[in-house]
N, C-alpha and C. Protein backbone atom coordinates (compact mmCIF):
# COMPACT_ATOMS: atom_id res chain seq x y z
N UNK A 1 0.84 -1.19 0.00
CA UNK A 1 0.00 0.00 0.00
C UNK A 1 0.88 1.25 0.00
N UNK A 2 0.05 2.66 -0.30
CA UNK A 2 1.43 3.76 -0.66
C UNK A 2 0.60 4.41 0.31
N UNK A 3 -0.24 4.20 1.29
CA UNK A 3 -1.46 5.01 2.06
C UNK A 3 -0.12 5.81 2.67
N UNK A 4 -0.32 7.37 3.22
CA UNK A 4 -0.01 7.71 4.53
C UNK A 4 -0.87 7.94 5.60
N UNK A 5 -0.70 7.90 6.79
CA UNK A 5 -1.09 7.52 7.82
C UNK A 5 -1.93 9.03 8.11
N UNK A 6 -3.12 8.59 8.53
CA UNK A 6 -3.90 9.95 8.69
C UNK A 6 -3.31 10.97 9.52
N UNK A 7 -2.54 10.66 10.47
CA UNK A 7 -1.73 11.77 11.22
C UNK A 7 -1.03 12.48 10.57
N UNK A 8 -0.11 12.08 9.42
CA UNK A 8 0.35 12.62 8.54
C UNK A 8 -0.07 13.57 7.29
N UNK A 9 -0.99 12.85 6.86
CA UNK A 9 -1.77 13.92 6.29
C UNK A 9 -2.76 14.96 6.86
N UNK A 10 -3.08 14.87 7.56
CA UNK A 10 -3.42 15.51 9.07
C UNK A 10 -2.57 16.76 8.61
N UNK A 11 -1.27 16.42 9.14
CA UNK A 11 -0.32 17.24 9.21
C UNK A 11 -0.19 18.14 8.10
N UNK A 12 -0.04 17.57 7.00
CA UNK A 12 0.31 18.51 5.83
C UNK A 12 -1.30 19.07 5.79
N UNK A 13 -2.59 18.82 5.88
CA UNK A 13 -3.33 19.76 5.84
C UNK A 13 -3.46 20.69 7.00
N UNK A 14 -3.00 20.71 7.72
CA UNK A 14 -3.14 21.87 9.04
C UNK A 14 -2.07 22.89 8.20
N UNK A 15 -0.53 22.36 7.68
CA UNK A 15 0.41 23.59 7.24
C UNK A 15 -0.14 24.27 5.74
N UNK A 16 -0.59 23.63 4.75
CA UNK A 16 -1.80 24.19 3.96
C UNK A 16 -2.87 24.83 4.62
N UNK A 17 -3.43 24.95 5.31
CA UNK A 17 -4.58 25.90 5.88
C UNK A 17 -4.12 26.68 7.12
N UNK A 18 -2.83 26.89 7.25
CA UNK A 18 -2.82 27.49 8.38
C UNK A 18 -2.04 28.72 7.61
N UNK A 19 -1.32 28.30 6.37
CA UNK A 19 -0.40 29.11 5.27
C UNK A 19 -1.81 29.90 3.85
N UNK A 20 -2.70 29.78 4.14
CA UNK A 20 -3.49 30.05 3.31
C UNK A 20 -3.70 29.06 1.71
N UNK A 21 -2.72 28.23 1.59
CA UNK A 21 -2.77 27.50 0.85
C UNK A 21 -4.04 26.49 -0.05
N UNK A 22 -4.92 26.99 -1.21
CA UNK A 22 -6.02 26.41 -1.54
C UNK A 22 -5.60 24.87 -1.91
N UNK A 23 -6.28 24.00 -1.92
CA UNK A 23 -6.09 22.74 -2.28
C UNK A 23 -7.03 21.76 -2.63
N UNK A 24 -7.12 20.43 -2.67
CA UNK A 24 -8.38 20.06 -2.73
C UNK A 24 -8.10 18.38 -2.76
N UNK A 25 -8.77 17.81 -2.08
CA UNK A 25 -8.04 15.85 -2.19
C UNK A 25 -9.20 15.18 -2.97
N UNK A 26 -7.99 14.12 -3.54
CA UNK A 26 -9.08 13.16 -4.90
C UNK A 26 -8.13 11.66 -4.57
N UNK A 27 -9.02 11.06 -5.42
CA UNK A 27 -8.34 9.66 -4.97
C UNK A 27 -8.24 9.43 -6.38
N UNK A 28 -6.88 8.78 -6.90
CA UNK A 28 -7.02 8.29 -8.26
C UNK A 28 -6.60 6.75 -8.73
N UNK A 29 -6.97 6.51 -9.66
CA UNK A 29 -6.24 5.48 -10.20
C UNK A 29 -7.27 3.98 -9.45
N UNK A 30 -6.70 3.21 -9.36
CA UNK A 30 -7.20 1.79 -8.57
C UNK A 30 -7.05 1.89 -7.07
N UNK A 31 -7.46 2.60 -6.02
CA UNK A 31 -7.54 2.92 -5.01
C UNK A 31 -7.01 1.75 -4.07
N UNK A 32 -7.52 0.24 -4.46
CA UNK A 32 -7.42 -0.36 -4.01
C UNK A 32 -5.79 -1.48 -3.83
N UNK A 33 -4.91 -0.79 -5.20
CA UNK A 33 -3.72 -1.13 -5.16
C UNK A 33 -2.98 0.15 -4.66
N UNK A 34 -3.17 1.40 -4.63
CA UNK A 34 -2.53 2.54 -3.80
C UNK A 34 -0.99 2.77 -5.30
N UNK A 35 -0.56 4.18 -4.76
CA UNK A 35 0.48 4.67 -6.00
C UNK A 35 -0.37 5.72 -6.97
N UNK A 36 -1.89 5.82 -7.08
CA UNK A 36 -1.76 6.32 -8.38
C UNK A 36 -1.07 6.12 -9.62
N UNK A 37 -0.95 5.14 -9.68
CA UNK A 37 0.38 4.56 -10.87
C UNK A 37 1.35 5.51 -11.05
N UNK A 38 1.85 5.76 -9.91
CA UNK A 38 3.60 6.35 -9.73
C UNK A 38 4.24 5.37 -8.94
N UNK A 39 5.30 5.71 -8.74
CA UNK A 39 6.37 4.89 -7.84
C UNK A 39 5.96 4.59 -6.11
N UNK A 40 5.53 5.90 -5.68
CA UNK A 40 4.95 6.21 -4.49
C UNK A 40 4.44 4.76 -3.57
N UNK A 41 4.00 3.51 -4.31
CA UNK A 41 4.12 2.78 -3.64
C UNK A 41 5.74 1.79 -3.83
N UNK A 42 6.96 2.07 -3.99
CA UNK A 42 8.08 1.57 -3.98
C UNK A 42 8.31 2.22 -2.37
N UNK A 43 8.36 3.18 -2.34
CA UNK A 43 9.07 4.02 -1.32
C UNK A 43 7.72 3.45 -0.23
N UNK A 44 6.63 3.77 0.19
CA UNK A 44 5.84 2.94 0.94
C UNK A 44 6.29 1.68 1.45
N UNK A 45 6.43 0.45 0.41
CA UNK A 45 7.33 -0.37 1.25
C UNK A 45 8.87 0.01 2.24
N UNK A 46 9.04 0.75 2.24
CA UNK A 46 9.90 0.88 3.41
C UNK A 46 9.39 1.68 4.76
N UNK A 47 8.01 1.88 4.50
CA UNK A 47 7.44 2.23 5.99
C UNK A 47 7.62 3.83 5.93
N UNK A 48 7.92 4.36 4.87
CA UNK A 48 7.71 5.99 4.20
C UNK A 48 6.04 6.54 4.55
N UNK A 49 5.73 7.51 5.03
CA UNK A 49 4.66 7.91 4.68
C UNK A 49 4.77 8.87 3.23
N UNK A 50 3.61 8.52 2.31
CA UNK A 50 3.76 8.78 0.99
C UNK A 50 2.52 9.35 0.37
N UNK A 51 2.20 10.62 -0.06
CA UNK A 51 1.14 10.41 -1.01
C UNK A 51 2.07 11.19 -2.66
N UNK A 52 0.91 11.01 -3.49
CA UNK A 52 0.86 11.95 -4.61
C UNK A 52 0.31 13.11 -4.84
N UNK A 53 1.47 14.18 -5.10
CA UNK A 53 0.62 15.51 -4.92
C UNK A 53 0.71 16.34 -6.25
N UNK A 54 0.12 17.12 -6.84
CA UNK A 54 0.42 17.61 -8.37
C UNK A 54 -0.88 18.89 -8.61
N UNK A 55 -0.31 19.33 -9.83
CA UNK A 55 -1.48 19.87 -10.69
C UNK A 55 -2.57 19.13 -11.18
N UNK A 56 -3.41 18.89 -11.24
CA UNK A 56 -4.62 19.20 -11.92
C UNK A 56 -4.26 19.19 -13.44
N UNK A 57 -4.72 18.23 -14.34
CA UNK A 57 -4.10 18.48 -15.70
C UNK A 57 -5.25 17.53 -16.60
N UNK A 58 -5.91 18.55 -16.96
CA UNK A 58 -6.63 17.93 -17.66
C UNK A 58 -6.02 17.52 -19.51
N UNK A 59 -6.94 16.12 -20.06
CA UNK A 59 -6.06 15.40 -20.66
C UNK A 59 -4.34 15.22 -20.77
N UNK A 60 -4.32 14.76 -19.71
CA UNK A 60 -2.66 14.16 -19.65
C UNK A 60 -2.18 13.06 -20.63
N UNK A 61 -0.77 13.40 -20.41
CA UNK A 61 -0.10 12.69 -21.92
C UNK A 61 -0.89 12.82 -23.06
N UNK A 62 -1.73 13.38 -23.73
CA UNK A 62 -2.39 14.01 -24.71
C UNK A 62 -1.56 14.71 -25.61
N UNK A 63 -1.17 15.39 -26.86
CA UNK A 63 -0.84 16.51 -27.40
C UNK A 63 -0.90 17.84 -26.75
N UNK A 64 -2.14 18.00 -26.19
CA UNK A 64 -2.55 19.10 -25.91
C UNK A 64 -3.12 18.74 -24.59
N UNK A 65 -2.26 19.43 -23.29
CA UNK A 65 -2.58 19.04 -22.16
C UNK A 65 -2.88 20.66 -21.50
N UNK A 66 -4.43 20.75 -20.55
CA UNK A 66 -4.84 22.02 -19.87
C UNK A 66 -4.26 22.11 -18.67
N UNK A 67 -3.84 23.03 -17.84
CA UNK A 67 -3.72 22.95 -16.71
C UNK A 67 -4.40 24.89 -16.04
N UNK A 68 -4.65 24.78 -15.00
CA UNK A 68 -5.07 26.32 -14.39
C UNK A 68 -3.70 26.65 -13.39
N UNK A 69 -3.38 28.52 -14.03
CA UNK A 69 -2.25 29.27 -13.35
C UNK A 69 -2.36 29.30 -12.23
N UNK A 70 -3.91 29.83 -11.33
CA UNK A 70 -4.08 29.40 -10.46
C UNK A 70 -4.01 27.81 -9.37
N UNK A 71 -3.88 26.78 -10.07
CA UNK A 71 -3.43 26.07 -9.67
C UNK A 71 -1.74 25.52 -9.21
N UNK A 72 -1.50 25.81 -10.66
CA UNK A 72 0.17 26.14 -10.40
C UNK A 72 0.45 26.73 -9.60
N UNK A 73 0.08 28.16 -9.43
CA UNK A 73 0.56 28.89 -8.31
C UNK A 73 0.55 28.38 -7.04
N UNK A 74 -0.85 28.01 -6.78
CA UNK A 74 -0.82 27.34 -5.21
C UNK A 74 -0.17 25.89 -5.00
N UNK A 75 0.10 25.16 -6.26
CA UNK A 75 0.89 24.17 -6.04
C UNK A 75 2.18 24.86 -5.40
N UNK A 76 3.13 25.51 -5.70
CA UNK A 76 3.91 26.39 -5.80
C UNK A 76 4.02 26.71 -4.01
N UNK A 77 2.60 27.22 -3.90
CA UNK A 77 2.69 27.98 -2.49
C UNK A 77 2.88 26.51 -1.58
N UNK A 78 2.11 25.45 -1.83
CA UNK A 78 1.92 24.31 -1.00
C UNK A 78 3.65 24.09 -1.24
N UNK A 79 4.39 23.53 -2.04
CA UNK A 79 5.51 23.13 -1.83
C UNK A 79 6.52 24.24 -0.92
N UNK A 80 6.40 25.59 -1.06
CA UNK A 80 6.99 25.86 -0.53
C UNK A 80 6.81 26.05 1.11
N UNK A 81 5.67 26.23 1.65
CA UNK A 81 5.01 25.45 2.99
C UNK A 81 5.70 24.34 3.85
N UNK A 82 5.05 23.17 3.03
CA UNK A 82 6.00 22.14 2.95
C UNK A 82 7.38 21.72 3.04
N UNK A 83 8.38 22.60 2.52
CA UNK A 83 9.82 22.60 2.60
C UNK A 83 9.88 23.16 3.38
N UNK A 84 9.21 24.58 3.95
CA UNK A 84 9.63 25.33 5.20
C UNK A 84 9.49 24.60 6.64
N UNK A 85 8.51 23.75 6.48
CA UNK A 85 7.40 23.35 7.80
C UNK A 85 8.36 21.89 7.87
N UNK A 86 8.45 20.96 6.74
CA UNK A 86 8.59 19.75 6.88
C UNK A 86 10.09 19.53 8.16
């Protein structure tokens, strides 16, 4: 499983809302094997707390892939949160 432990995410949403940081949680992919089909469950097996975090991108790997500035940006703000806080 690539789950992190609700305390943990806990965590990163208290430093997102305490930093003003907009955001929003989705579950993707086969929920039930965990990763989102990234790596995220490699690093999980070693007892990592792990999620996947990103833009918003509508039609991915496509030719022509959308994404919102506003999103970028607050991706942006969340990572840098994150590096400060972690």
């Amino acid at each position: 499983s690539s789950d992190a432990s609700a305390e943990y995410l806990g965590e990163l949403r208290r430093m997102m809302d305490e930093n003003g940081v907009r955001y929003q949680l989705a579950e993707l992919g086969r929920v039930d094997l965990g990763g989102g089909g990234t790596i995220a469950y490699i690093m999980a097996r070693y007892g990592m707390n792990v999620i996947d975090n990103g833009v918003a991108v509508m039609s991915m790997h496509a030719p022509w892939e959308v994404t919102s500035k506003a999103d970028i940006y607050e991706m942006k703000k969340g990572y840098d949160v994150f590096l400060r806080n972690a």
